[in-house]
PDB file of N, CA and C in Angstrom:
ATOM      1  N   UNK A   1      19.193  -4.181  38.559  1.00  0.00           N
ATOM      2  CA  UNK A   1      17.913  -3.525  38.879  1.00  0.00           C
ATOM      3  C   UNK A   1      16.829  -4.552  39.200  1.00  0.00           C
ATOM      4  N   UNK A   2      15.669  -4.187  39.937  1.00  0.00           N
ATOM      5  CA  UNK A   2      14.607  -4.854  40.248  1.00  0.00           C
ATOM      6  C   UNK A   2      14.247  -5.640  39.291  1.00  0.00           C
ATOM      7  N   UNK A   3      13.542  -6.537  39.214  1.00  0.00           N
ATOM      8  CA  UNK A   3      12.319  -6.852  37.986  1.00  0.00           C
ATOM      9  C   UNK A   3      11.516  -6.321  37.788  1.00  0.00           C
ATOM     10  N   UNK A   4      10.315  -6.197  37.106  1.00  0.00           N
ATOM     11  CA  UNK A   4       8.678  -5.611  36.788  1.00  0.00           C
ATOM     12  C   UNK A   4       8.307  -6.233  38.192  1.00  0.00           C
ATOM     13  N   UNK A   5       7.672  -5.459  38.606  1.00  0.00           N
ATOM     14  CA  UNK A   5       6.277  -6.243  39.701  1.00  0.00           C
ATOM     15  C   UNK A   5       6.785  -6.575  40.765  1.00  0.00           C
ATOM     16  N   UNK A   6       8.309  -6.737  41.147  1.00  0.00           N
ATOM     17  CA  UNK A   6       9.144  -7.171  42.625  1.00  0.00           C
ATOM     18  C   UNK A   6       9.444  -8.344  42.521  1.00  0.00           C
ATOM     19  N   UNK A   7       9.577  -9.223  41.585  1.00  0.00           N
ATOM     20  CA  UNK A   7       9.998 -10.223  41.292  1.00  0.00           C
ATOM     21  C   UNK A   7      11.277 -10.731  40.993  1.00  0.00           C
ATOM     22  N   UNK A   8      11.562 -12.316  41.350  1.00  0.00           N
ATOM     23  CA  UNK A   8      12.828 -12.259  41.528  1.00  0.00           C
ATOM     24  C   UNK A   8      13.423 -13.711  40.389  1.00  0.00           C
ATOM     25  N   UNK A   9      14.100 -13.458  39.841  1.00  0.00           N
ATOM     26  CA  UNK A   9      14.917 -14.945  39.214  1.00  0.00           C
ATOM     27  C   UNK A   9      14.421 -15.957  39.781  1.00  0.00           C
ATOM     28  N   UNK A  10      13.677 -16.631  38.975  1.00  0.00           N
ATOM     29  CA  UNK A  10      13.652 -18.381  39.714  1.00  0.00           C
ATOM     30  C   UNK A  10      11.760 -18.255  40.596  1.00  0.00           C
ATOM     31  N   UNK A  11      11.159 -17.101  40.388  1.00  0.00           N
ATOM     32  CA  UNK A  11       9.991 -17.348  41.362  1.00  0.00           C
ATOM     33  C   UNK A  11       9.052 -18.018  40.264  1.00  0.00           C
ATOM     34  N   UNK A  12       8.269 -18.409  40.800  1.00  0.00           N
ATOM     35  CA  UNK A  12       7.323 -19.558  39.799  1.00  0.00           C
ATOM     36  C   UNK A  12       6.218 -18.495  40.056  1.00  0.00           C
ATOM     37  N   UNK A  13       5.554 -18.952  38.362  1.00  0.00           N
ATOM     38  CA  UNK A  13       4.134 -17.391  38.926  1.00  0.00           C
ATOM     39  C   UNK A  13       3.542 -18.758  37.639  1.00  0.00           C
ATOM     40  N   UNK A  14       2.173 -18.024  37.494  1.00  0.00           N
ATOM     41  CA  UNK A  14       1.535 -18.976  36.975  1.00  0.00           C
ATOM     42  C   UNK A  14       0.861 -17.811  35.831  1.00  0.00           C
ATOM     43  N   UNK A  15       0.382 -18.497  34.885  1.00  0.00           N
ATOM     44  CA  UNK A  15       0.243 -18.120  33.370  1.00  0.00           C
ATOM     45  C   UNK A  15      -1.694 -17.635  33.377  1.00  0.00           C
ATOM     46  N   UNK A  16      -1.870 -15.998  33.733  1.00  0.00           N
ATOM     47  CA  UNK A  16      -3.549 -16.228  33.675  1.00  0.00           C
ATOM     48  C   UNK A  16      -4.170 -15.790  32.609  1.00  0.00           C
ATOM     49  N   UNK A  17      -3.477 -15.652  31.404  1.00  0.00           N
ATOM     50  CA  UNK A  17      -4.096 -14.969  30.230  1.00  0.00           C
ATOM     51  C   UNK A  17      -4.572 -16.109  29.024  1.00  0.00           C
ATOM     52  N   UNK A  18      -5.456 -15.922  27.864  1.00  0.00           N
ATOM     53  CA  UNK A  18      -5.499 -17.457  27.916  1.00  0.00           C
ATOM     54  C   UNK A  18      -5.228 -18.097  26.882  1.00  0.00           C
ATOM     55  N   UNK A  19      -5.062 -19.297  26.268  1.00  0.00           N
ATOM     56  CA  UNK A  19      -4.152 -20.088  25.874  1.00  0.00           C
ATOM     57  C   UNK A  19      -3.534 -19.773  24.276  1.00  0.00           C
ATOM     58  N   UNK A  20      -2.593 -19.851  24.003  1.00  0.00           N
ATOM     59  CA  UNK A  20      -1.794 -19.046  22.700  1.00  0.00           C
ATOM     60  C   UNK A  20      -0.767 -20.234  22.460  1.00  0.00           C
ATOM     61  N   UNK A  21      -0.826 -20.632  21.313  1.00  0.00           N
ATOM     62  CA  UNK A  21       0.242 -21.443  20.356  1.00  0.00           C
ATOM     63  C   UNK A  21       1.237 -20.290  19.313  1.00  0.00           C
ATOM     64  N   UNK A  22       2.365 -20.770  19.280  1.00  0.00           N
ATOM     65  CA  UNK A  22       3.293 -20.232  18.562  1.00  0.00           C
ATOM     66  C   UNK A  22       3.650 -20.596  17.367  1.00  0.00           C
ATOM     67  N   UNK A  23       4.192 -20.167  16.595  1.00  0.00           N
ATOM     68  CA  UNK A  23       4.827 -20.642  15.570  1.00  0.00           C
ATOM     69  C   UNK A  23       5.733 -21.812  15.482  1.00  0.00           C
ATOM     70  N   UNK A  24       6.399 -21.593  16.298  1.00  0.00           N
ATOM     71  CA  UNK A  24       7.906 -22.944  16.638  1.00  0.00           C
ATOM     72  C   UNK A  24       7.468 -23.851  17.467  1.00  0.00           C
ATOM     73  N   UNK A  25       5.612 -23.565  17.913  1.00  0.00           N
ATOM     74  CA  UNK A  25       5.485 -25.040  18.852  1.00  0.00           C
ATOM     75  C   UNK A  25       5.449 -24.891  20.333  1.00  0.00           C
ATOM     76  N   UNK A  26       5.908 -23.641  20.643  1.00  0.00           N
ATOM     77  CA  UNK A  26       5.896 -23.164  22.110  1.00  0.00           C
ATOM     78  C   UNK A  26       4.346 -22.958  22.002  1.00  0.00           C
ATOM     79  N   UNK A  27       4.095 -23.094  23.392  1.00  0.00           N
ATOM     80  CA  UNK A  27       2.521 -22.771  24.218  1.00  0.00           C
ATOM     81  C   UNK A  27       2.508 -21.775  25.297  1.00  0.00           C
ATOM     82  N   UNK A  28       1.634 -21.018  25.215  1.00  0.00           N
ATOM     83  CA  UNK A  28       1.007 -20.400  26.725  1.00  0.00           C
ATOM     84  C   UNK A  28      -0.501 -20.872  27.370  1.00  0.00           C
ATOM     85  N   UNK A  29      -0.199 -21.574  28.118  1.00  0.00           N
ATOM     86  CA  UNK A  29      -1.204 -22.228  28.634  1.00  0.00           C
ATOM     87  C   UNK A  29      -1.800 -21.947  29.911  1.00  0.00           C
ATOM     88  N   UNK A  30      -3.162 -21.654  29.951  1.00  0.00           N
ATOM     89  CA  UNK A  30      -3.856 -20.807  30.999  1.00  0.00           C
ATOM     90  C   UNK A  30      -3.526 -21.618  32.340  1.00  0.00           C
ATOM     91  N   UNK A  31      -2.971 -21.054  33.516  1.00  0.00           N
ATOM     92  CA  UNK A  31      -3.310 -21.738  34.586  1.00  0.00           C
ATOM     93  C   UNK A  31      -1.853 -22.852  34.493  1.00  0.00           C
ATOM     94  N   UNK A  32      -0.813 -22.781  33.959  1.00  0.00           N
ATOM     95  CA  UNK A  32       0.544 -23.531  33.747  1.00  0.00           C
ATOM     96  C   UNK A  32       1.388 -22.209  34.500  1.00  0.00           C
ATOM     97  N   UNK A  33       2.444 -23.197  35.759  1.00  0.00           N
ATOM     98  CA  UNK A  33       3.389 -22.946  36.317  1.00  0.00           C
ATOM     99  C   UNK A  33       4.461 -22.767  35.415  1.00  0.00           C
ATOM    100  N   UNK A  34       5.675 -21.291  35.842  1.00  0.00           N
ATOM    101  CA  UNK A  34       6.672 -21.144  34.807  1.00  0.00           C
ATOM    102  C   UNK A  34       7.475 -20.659  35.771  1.00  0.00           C
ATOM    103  N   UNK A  35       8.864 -20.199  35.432  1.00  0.00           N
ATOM    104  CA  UNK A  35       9.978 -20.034  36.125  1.00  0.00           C
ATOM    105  C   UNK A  35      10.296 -18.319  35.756  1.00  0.00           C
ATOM    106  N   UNK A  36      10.391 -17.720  36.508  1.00  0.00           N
ATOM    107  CA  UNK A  36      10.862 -16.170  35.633  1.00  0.00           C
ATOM    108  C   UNK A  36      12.516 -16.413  35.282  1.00  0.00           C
ATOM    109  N   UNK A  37      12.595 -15.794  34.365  1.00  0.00           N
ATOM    110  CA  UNK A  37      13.752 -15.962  33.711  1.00  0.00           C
ATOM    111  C   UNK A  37      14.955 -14.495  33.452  1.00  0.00           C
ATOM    112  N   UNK A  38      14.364 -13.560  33.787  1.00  0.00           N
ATOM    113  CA  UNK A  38      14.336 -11.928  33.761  1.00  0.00           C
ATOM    114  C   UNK A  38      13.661 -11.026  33.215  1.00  0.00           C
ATOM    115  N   UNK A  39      13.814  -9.923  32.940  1.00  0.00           N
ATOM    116  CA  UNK A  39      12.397  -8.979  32.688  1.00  0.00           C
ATOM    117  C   UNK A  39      12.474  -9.396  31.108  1.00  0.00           C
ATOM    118  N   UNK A  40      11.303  -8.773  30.858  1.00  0.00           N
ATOM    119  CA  UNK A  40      10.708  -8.577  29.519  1.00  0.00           C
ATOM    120  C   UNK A  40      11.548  -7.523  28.596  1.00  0.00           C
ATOM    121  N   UNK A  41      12.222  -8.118  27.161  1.00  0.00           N
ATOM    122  CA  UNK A  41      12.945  -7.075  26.583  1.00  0.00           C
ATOM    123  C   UNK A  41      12.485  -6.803  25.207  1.00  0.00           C
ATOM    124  N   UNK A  42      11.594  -7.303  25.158  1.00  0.00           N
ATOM    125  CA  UNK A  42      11.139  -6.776  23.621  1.00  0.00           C
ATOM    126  C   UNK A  42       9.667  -6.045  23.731  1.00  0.00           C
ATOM    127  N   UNK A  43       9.599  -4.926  22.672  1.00  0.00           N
ATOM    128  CA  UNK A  43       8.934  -4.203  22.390  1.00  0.00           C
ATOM    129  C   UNK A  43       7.992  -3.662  23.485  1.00  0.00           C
ATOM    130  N   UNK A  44       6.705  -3.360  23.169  1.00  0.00           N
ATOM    131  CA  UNK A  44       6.264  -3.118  24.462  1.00  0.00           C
ATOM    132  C   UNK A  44       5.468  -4.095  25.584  1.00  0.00           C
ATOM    133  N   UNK A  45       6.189  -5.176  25.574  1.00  0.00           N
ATOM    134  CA  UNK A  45       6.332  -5.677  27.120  1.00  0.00           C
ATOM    135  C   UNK A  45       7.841  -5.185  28.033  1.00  0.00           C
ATOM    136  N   UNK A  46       8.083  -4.794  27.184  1.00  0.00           N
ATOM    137  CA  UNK A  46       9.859  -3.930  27.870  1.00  0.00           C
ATOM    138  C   UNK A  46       8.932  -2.903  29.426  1.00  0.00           C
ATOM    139  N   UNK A  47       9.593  -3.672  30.363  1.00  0.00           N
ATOM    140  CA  UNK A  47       8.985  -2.907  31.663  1.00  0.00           C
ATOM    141  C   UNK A  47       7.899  -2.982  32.509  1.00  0.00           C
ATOM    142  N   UNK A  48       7.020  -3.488  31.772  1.00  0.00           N
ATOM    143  CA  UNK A  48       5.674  -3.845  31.807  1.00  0.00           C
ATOM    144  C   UNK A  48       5.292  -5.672  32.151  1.00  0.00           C
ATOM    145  N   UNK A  49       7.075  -6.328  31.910  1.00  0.00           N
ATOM    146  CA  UNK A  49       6.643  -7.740  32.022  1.00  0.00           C
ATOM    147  C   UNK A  49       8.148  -8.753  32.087  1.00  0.00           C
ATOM    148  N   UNK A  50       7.384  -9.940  31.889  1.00  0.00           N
ATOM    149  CA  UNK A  50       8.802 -10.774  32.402  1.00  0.00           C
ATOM    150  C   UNK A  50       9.026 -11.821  31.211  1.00  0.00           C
ATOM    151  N   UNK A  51       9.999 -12.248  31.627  1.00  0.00           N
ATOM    152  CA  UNK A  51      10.594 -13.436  30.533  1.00  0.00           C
ATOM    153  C   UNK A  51      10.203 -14.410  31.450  1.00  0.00           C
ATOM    154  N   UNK A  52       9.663 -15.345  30.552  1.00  0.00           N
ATOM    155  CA  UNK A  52       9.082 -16.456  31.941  1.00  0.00           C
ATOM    156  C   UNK A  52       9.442 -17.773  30.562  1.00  0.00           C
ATOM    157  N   UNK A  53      10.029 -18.910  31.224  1.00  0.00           N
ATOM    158  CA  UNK A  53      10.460 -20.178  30.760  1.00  0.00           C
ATOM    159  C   UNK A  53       8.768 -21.366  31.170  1.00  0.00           C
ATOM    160  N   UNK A  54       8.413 -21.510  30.570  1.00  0.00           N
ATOM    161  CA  UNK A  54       7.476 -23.066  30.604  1.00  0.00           C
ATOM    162  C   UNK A  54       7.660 -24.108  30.481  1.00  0.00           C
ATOM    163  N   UNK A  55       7.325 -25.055  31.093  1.00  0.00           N
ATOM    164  CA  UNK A  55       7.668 -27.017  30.815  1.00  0.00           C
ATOM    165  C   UNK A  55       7.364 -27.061  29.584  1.00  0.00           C
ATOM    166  N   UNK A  56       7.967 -27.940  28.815  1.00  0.00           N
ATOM    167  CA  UNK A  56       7.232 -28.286  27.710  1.00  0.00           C
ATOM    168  C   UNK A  56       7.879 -27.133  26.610  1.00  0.00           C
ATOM    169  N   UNK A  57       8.375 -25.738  27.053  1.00  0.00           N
ATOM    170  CA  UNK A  57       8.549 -24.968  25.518  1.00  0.00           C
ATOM    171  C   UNK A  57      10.164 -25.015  25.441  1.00  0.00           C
ATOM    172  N   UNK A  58      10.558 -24.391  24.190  1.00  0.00           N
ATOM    173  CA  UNK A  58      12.056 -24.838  23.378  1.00  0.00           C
ATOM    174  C   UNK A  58      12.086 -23.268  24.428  1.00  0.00           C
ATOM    175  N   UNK A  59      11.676 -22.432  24.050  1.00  0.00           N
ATOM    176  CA  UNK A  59      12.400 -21.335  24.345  1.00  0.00           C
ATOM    177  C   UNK A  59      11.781 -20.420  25.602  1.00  0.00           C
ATOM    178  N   UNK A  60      12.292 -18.864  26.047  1.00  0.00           N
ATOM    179  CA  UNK A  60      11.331 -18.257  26.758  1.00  0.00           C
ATOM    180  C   UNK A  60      10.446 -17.236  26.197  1.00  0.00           C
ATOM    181  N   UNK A  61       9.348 -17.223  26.726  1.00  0.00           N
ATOM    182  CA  UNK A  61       8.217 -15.987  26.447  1.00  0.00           C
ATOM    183  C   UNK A  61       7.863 -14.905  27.225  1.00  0.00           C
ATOM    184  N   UNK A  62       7.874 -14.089  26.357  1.00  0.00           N
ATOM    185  CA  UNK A  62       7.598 -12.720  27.176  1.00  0.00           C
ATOM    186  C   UNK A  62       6.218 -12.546  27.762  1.00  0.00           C
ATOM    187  N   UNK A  63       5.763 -12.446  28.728  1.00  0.00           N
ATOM    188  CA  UNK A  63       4.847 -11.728  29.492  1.00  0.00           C
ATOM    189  C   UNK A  63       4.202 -11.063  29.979  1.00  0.00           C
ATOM    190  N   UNK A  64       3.056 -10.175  29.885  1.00  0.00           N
ATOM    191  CA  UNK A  64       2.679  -8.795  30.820  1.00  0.00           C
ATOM    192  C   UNK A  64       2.036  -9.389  32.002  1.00  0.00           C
ATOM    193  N   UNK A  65       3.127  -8.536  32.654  1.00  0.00           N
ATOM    194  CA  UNK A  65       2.338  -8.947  34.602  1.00  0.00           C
ATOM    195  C   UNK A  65       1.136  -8.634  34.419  1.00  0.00           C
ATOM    196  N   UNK A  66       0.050  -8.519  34.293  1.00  0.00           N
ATOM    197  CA  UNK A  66      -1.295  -8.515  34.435  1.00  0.00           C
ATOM    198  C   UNK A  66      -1.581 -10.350  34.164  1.00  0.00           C
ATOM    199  N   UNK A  67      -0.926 -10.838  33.239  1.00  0.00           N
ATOM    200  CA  UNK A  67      -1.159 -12.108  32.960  1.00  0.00           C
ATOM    201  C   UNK A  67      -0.323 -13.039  33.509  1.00  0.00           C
ATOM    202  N   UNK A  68       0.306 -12.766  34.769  1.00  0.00           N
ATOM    203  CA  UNK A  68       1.095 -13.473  35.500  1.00  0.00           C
ATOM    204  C   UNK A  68       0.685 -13.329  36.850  1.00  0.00           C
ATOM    205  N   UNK A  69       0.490 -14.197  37.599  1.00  0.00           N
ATOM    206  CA  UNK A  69       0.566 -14.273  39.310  1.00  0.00           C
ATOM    207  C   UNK A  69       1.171 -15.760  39.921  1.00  0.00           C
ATOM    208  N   UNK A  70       1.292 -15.441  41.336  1.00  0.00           N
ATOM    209  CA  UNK A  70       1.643 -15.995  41.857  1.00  0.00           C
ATOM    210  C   UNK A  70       0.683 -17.092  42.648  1.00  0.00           C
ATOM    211  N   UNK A  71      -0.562 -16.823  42.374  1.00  0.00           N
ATOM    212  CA  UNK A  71      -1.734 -18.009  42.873  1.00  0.00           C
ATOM    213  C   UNK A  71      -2.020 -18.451  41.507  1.00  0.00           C
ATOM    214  N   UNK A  72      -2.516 -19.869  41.688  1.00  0.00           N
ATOM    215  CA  UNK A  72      -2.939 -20.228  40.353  1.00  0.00           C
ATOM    216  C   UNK A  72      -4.578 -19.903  40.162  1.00  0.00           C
ATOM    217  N   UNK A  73      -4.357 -19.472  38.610  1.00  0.00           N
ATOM    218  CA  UNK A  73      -5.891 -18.682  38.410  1.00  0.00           C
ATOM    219  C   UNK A  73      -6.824 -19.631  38.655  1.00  0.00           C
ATOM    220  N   UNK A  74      -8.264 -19.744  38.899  1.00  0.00           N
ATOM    221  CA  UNK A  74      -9.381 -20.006  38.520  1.00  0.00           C
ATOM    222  C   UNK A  74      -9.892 -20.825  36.857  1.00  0.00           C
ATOM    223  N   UNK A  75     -10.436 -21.940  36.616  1.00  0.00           N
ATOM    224  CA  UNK A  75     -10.182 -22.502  35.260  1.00  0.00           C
ATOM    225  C   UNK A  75     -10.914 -21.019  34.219  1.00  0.00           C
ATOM    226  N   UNK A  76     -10.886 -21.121  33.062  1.00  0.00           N
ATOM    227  CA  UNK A  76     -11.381 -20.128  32.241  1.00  0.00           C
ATOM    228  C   UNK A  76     -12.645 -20.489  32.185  1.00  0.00           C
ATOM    229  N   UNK A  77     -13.542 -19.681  31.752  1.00  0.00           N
ATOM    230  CA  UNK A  77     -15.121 -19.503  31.838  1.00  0.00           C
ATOM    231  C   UNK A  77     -15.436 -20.121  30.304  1.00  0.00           C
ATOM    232  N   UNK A  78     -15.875 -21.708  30.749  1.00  0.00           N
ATOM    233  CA  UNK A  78     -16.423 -22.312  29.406  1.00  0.00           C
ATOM    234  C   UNK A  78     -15.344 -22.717  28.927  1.00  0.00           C
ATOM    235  N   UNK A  79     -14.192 -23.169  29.885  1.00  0.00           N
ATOM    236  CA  UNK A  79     -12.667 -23.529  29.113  1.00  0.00           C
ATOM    237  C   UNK A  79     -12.684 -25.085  29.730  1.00  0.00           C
TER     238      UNK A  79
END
């Protein structure tokens, strides 16, 4: 089946929501290039989003396409 949003394995989208540390050390970092990896399967990002891989993290993170595109965002306001 499709992905969320028309997206495909392997497209690079960029990270616009803003910056979040994890527990294990992984990052989401505003305005950082990532790789989609396949859709989103947990809870409710199920449908709504993607599995996206980042430089720098051990593992992948789930996503809501609203916080993903394919231009890179604008820096954050006062960031």
């Amino acid at each position: 089946p499709p992905l969320p949003g028309g997206h495909d394995l392997g497209d690079q989208l960029y990270y616009t929501g803003s910056n979040h540390s994890f527990e294990d050390g992984d990052k989401l970092v505003h305005g950082q290039q990532g790789e989609v990896v396949g859709p989103a399967t947990e809870g409710t990002h199920q449908g709504n989003g993607l599995t996206m891989l980042f430089p720098g993290n051990k593992g992948s993170i789930s996503c809501y396409l609203p916080r993903l595109s394919v231009e890179q965002p604008p820096p954050l306001p006062g960031g």
